[in-house]
PDB file of N, CA and C in Angstrom:
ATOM      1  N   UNK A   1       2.269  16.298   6.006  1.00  0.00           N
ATOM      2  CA  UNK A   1       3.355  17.228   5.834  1.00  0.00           C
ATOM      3  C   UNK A   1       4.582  16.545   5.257  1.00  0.00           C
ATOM      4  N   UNK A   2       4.100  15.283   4.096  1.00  0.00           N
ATOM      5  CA  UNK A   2       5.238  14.857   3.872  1.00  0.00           C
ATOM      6  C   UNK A   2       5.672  14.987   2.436  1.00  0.00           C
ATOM      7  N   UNK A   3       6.757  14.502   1.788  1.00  0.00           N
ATOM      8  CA  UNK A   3       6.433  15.055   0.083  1.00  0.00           C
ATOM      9  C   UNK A   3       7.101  13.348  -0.494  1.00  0.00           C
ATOM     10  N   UNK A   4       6.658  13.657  -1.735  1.00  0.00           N
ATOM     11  CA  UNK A   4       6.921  12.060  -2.203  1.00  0.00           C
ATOM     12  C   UNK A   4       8.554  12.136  -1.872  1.00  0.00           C
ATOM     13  N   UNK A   5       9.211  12.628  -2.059  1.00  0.00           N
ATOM     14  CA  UNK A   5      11.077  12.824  -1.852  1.00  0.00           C
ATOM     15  C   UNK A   5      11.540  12.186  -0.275  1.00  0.00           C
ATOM     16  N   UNK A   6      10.511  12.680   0.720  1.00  0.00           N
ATOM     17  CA  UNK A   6      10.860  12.145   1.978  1.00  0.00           C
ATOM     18  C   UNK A   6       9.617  10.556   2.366  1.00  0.00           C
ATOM     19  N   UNK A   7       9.116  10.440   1.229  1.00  0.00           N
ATOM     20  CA  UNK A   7       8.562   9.063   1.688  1.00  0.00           C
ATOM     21  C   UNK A   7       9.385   8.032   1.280  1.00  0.00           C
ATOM     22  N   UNK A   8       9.963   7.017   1.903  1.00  0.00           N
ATOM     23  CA  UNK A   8      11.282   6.159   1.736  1.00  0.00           C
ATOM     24  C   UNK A   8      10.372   5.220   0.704  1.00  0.00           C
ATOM     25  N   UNK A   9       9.444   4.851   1.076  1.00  0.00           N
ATOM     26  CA  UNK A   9       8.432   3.323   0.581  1.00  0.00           C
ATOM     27  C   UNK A   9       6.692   3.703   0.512  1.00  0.00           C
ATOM     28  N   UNK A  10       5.958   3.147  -0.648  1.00  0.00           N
ATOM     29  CA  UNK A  10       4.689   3.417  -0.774  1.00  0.00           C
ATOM     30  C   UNK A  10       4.217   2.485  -0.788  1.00  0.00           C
ATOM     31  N   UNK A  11       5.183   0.698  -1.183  1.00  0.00           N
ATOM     32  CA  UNK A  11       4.033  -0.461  -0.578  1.00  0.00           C
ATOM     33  C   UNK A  11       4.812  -1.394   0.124  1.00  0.00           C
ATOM     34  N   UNK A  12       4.357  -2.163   0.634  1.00  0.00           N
ATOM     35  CA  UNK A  12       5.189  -3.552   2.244  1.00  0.00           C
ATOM     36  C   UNK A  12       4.269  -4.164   1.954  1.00  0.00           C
ATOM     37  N   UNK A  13       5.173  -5.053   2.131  1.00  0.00           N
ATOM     38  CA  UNK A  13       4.481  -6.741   2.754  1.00  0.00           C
ATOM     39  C   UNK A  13       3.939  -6.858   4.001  1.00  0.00           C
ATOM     40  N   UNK A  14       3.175  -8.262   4.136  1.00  0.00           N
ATOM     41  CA  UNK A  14       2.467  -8.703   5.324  1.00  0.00           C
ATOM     42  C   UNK A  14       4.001  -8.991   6.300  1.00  0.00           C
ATOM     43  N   UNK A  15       4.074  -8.442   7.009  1.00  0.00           N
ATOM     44  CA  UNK A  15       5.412  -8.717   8.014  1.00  0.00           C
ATOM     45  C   UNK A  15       6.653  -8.117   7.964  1.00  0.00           C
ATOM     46  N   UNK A  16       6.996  -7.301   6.445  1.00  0.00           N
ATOM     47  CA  UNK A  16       7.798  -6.315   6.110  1.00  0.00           C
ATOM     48  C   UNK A  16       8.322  -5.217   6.751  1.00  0.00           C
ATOM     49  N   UNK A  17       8.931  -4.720   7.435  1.00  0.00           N
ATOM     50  CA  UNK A  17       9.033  -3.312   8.359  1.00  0.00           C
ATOM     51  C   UNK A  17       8.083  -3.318   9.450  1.00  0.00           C
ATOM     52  N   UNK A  18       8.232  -1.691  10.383  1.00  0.00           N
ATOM     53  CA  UNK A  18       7.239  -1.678  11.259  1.00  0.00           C
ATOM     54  C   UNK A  18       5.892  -1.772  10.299  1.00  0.00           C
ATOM     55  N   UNK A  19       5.751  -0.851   9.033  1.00  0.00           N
ATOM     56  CA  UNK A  19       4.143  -1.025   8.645  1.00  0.00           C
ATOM     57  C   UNK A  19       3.910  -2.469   8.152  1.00  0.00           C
ATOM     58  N   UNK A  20       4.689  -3.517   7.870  1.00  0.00           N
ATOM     59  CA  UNK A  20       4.062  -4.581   7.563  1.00  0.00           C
ATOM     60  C   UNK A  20       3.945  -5.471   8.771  1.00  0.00           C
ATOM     61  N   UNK A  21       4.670  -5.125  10.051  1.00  0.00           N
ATOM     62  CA  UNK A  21       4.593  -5.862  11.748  1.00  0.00           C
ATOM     63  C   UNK A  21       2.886  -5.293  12.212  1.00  0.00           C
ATOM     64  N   UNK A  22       2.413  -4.154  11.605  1.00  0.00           N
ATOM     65  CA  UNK A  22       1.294  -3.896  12.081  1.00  0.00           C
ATOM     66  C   UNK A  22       0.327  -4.082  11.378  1.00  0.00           C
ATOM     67  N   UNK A  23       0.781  -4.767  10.147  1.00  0.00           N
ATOM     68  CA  UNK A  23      -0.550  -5.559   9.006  1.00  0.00           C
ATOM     69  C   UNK A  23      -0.558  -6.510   9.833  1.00  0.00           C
ATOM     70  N   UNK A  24       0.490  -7.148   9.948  1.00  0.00           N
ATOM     71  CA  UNK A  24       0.719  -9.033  10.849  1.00  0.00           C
ATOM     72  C   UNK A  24       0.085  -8.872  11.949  1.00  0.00           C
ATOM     73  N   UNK A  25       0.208  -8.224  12.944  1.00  0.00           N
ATOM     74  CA  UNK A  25      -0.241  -8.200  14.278  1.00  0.00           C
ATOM     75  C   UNK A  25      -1.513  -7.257  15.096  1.00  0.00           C
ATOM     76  N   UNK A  26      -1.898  -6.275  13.687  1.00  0.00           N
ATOM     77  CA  UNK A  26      -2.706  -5.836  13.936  1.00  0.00           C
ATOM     78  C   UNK A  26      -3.285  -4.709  15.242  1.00  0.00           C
ATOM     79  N   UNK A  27      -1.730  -4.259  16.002  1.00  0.00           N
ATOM     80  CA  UNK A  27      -1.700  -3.789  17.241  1.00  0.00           C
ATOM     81  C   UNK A  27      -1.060  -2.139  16.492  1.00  0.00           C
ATOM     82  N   UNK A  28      -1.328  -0.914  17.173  1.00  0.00           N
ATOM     83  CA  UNK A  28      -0.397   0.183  17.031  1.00  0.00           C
ATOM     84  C   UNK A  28       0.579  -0.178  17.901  1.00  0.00           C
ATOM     85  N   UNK A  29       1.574   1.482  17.127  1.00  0.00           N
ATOM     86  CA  UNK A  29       3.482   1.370  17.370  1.00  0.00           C
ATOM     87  C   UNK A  29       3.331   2.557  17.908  1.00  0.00           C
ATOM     88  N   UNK A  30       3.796   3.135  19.052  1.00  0.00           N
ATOM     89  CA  UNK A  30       4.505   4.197  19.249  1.00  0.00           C
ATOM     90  C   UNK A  30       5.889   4.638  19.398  1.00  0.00           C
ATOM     91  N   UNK A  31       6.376   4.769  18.918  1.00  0.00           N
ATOM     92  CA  UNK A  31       8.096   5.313  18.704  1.00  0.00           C
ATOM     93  C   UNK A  31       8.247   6.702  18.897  1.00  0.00           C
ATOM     94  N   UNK A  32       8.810   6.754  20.191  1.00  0.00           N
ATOM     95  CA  UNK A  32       8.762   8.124  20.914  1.00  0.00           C
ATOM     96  C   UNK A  32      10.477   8.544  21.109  1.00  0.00           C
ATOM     97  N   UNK A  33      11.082   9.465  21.013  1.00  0.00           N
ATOM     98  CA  UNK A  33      12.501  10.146  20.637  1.00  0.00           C
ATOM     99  C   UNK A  33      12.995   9.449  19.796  1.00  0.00           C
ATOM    100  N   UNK A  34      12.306   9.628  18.906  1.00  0.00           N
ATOM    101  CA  UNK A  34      12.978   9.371  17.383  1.00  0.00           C
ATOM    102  C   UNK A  34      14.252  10.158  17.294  1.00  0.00           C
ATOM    103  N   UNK A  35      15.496   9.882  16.144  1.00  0.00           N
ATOM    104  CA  UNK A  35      16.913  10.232  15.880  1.00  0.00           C
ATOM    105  C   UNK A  35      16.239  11.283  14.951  1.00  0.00           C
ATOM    106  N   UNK A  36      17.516  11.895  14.865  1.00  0.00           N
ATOM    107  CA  UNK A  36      17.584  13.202  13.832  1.00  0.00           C
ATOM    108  C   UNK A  36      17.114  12.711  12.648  1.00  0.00           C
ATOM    109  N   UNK A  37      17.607  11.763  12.191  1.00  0.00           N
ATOM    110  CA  UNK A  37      17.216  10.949  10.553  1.00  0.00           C
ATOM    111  C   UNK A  37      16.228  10.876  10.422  1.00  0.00           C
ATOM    112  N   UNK A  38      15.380  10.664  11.180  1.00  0.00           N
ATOM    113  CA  UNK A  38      13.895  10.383  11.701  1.00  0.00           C
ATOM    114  C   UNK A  38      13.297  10.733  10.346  1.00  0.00           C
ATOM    115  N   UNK A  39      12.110  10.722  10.933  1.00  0.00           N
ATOM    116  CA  UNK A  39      10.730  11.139   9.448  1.00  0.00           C
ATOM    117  C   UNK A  39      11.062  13.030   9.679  1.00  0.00           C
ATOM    118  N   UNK A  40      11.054  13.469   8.027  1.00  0.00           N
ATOM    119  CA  UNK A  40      10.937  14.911   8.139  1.00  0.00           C
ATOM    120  C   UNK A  40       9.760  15.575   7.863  1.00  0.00           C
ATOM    121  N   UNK A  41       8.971  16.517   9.242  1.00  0.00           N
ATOM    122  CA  UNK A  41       7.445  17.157   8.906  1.00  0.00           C
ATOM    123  C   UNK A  41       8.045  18.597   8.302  1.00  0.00           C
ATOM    124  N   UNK A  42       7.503  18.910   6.770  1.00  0.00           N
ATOM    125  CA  UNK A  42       7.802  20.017   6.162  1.00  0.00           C
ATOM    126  C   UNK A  42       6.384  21.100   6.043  1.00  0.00           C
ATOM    127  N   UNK A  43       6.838  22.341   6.163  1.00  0.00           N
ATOM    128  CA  UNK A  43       5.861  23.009   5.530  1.00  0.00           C
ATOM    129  C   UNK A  43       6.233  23.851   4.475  1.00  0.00           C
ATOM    130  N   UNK A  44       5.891  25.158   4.339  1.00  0.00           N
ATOM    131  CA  UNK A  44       6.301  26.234   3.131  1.00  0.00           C
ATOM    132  C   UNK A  44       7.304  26.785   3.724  1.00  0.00           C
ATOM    133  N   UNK A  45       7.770  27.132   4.957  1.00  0.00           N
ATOM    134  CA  UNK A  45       8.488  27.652   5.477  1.00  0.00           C
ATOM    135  C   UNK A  45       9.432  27.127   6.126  1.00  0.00           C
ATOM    136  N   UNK A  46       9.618  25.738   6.594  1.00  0.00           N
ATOM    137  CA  UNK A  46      10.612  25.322   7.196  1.00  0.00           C
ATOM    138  C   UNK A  46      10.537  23.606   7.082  1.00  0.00           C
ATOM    139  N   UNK A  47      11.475  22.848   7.249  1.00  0.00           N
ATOM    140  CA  UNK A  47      11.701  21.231   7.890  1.00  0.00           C
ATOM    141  C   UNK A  47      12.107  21.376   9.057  1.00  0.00           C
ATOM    142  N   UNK A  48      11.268  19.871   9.601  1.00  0.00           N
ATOM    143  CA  UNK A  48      11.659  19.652  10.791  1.00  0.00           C
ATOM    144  C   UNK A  48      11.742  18.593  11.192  1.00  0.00           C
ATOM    145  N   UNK A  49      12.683  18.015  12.270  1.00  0.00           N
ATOM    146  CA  UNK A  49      12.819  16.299  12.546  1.00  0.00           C
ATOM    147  C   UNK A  49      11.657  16.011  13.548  1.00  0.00           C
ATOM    148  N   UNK A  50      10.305  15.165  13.280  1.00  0.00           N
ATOM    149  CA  UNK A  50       9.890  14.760  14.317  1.00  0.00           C
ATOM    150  C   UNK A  50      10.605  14.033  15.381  1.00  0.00           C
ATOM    151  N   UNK A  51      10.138  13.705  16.423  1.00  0.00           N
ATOM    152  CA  UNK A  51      10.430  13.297  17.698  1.00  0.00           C
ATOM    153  C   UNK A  51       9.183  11.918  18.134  1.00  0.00           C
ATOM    154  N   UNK A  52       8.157  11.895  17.330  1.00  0.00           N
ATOM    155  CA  UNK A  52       7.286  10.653  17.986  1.00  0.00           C
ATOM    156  C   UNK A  52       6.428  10.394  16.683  1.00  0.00           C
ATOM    157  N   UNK A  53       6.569   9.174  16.590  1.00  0.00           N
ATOM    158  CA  UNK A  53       5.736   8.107  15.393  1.00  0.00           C
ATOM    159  C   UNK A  53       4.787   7.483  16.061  1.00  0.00           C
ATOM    160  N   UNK A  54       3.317   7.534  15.500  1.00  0.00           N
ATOM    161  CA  UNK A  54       2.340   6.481  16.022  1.00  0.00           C
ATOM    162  C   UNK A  54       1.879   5.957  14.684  1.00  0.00           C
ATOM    163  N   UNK A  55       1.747   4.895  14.064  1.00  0.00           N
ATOM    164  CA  UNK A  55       1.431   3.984  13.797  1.00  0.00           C
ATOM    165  C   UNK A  55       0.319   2.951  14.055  1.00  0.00           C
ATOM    166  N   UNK A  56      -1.077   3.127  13.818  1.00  0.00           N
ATOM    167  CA  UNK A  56      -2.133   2.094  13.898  1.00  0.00           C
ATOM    168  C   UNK A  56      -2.813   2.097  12.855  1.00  0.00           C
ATOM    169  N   UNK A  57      -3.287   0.574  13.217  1.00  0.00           N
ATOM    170  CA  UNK A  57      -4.091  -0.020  12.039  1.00  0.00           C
ATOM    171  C   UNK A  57      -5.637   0.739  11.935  1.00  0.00           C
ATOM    172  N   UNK A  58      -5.897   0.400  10.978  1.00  0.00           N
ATOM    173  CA  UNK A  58      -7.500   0.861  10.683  1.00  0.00           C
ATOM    174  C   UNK A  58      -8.307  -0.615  10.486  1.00  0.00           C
ATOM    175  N   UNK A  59      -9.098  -1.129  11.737  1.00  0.00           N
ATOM    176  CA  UNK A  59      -9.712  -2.413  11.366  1.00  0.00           C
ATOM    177  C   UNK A  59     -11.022  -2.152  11.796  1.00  0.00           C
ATOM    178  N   UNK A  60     -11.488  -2.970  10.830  1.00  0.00           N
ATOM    179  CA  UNK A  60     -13.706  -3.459  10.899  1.00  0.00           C
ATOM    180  C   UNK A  60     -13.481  -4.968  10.433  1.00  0.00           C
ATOM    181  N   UNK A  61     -14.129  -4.791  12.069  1.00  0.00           N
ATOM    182  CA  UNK A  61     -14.545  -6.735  11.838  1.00  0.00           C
ATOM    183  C   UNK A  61     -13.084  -7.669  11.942  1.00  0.00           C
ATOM    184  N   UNK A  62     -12.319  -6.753  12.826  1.00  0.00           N
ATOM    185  CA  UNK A  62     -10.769  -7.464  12.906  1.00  0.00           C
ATOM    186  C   UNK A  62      -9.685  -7.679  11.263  1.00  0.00           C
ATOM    187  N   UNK A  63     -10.411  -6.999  10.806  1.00  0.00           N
ATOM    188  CA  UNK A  63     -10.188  -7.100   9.129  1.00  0.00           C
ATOM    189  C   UNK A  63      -9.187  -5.413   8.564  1.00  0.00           C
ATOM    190  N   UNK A  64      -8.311  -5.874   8.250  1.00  0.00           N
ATOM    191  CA  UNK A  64      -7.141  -4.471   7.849  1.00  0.00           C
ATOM    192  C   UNK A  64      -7.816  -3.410   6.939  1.00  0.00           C
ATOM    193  N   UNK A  65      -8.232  -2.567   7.197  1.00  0.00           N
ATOM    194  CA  UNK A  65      -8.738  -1.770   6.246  1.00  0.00           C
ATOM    195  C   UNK A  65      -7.750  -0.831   5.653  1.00  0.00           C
ATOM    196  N   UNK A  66      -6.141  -0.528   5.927  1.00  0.00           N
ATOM    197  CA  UNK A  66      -5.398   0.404   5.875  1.00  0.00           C
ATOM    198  C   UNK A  66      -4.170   0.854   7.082  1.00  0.00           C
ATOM    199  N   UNK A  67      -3.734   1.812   7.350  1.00  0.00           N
ATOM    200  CA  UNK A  67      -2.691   2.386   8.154  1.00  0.00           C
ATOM    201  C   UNK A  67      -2.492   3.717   8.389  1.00  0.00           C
ATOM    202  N   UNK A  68      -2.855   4.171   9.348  1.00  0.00           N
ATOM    203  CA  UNK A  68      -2.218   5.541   9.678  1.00  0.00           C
ATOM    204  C   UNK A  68      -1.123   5.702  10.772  1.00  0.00           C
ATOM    205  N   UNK A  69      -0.642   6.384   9.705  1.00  0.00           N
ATOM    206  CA  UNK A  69       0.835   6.692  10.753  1.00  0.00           C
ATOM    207  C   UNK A  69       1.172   8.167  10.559  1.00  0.00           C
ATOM    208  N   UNK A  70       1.275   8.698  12.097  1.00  0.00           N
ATOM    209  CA  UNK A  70       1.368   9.896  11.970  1.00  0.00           C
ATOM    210  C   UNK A  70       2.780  10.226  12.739  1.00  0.00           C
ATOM    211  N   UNK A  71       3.153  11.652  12.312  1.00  0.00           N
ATOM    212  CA  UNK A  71       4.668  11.982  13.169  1.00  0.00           C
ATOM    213  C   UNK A  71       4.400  13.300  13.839  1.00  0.00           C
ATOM    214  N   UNK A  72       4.963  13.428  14.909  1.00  0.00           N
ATOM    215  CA  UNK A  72       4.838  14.468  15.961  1.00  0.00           C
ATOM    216  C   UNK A  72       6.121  15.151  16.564  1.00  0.00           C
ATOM    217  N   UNK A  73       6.154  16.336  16.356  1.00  0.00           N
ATOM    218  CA  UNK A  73       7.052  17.064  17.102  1.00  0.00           C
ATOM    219  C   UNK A  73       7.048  17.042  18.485  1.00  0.00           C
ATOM    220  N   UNK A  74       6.049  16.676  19.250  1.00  0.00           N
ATOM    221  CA  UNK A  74       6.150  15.733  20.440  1.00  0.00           C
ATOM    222  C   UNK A  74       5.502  14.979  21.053  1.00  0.00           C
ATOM    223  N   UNK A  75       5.257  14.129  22.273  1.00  0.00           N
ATOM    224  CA  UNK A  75       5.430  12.930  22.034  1.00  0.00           C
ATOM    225  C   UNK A  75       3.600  12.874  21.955  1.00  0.00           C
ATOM    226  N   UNK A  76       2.814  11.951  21.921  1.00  0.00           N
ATOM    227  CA  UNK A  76       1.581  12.007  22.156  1.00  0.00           C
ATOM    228  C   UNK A  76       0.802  11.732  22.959  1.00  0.00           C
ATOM    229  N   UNK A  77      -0.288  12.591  23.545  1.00  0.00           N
ATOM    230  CA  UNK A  77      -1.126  12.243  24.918  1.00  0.00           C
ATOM    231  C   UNK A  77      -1.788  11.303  24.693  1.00  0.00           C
ATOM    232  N   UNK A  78      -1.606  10.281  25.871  1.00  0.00           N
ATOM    233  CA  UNK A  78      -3.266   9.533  26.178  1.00  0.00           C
ATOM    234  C   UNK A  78      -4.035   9.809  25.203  1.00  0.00           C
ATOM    235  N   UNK A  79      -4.875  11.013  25.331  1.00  0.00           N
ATOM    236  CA  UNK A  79      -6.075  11.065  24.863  1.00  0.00           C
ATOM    237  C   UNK A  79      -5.984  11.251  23.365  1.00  0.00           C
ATOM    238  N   UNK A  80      -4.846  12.153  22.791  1.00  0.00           N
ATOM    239  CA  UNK A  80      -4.394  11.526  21.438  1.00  0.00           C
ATOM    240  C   UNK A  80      -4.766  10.735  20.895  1.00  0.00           C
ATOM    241  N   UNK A  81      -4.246   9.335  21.719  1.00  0.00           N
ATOM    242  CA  UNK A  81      -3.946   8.149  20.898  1.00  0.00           C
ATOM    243  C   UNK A  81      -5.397   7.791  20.911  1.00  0.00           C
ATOM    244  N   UNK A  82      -5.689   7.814  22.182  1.00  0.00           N
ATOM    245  CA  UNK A  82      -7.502   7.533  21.683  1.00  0.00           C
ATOM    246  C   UNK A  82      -8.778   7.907  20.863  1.00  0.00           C
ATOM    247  N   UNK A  83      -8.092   8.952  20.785  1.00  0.00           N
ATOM    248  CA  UNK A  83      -9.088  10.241  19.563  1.00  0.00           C
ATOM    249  C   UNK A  83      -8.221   9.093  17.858  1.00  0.00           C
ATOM    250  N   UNK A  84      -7.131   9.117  17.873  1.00  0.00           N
ATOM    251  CA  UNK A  84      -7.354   8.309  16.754  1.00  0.00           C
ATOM    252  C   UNK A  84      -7.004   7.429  16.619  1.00  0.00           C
ATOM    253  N   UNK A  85      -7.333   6.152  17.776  1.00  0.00           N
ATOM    254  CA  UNK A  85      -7.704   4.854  17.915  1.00  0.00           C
ATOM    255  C   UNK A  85      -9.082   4.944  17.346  1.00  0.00           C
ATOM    256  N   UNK A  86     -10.371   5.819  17.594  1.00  0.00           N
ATOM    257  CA  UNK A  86     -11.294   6.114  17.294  1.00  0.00           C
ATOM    258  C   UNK A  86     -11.693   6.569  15.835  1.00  0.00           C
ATOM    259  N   UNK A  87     -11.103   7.478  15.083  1.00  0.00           N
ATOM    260  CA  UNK A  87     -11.058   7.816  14.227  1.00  0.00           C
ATOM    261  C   UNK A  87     -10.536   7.073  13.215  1.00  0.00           C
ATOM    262  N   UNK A  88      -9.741   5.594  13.935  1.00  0.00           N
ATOM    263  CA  UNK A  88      -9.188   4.904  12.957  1.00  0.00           C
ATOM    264  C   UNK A  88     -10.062   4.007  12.518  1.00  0.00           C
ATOM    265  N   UNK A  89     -10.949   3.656  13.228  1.00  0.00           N
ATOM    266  CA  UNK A  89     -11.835   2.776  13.457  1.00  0.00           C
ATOM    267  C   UNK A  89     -13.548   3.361  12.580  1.00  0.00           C
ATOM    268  N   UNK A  90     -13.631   4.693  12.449  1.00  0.00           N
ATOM    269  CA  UNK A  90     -14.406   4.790  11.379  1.00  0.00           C
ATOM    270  C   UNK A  90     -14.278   5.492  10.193  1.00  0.00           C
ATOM    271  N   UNK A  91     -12.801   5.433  10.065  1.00  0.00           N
ATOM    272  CA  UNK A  91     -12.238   6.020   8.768  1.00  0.00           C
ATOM    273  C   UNK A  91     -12.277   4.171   7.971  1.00  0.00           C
ATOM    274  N   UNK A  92     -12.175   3.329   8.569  1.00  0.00           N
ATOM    275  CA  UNK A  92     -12.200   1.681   8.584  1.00  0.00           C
ATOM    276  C   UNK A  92     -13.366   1.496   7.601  1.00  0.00           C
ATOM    277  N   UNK A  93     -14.423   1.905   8.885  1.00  0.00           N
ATOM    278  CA  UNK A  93     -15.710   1.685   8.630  1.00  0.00           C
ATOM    279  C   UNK A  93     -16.367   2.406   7.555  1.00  0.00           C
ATOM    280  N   UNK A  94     -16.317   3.322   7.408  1.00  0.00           N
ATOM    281  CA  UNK A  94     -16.748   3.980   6.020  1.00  0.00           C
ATOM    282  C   UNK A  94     -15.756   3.406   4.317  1.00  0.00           C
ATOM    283  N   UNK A  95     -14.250   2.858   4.525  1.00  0.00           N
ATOM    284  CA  UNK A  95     -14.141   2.014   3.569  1.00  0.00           C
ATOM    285  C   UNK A  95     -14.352   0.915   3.270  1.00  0.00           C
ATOM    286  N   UNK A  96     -14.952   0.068   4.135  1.00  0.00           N
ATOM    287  CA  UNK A  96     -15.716  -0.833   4.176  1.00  0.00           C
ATOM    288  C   UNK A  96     -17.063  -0.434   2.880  1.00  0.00           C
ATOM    289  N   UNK A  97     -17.599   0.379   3.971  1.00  0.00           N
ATOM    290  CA  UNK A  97     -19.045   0.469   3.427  1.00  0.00           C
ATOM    291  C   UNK A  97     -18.987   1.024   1.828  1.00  0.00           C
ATOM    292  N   UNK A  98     -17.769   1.765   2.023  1.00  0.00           N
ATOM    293  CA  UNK A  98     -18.067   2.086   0.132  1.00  0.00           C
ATOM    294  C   UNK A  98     -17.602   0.892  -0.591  1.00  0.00           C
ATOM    295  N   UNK A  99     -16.392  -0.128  -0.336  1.00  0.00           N
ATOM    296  CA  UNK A  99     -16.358  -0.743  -0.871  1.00  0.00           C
ATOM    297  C   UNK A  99     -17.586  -1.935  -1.077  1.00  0.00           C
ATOM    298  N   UNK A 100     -18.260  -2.180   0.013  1.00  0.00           N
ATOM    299  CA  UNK A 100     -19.961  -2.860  -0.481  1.00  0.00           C
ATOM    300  C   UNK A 100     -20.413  -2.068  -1.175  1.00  0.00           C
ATOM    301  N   UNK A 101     -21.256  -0.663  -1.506  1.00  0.00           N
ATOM    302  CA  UNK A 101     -21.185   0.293  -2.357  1.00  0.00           C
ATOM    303  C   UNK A 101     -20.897  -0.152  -3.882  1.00  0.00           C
ATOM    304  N   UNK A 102     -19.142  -0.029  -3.753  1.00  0.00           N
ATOM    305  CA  UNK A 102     -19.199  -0.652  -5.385  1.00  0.00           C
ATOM    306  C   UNK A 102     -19.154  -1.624  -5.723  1.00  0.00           C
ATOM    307  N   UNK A 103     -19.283  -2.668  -4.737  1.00  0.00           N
ATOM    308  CA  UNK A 103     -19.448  -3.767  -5.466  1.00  0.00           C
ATOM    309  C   UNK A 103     -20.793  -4.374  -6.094  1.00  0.00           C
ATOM    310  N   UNK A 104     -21.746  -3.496  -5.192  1.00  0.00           N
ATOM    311  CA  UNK A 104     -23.112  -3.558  -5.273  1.00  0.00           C
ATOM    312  C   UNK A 104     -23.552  -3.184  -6.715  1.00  0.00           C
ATOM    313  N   UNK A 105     -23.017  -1.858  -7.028  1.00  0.00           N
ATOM    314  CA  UNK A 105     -22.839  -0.891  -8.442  1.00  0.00           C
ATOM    315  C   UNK A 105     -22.098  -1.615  -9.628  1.00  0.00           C
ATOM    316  N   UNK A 106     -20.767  -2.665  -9.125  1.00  0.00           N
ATOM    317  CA  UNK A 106     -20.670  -3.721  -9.835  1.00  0.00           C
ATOM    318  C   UNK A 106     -21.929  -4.784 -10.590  1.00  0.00           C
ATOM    319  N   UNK A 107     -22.768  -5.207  -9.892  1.00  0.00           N
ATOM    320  CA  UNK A 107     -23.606  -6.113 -10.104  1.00  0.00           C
ATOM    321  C   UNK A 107     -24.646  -5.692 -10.181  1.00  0.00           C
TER     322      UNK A 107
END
């Protein structure tokens, strides 16, 4: 729900900001009562200031495959975070595997 206008940054460094602290360390962020400035979730009909950022890595084989970071109008359950601790983990795994895929199609 975001538009290129409200994305501040599209690439970081290894250690750069929170998304480059979670290339380095490889752990999720939760940032819960976020400020008004905060990230804005838009639709066709309205903006709105989220209130909670989660932030985790996508790893296979302890290896960075990517980042999802999502924003919430409030804060996130337990089981949330585990549904996509999970989901992060084979959204990972399937870019993995395509990237063997083309490299295979490479050669």
């Amino acid at each position: 729900a975001c538009t290129t206008q409200s994305v501040k940054k599209t690439r970081f460094t290894v250690g750069e900001g929170i998304l480059g602290q979670i290339i380095k360390t490889k752990r999720m962020v939760l940032l819960e009562d976020l400020p008004e400035e905060g990230a804005v979730i838009e639709s066709a009909l309205t903006k709105v200031h989220s209130r909670c950022l989660l932030i985790m890595p996508m790893l296979y084989n302890e290896d960075i495959q990517g980042v999802i970071e999502l924003a919430s109008l409030e804060n996130f359950e337990p089981l949330h975070i585990e549904f996509i601790q999970r989901l992060g983990k084979n959204v990972a795994s399937m870019l993995q595997s395509i990237r063997g895929i083309l490299r295979t199609q490479q050669l």
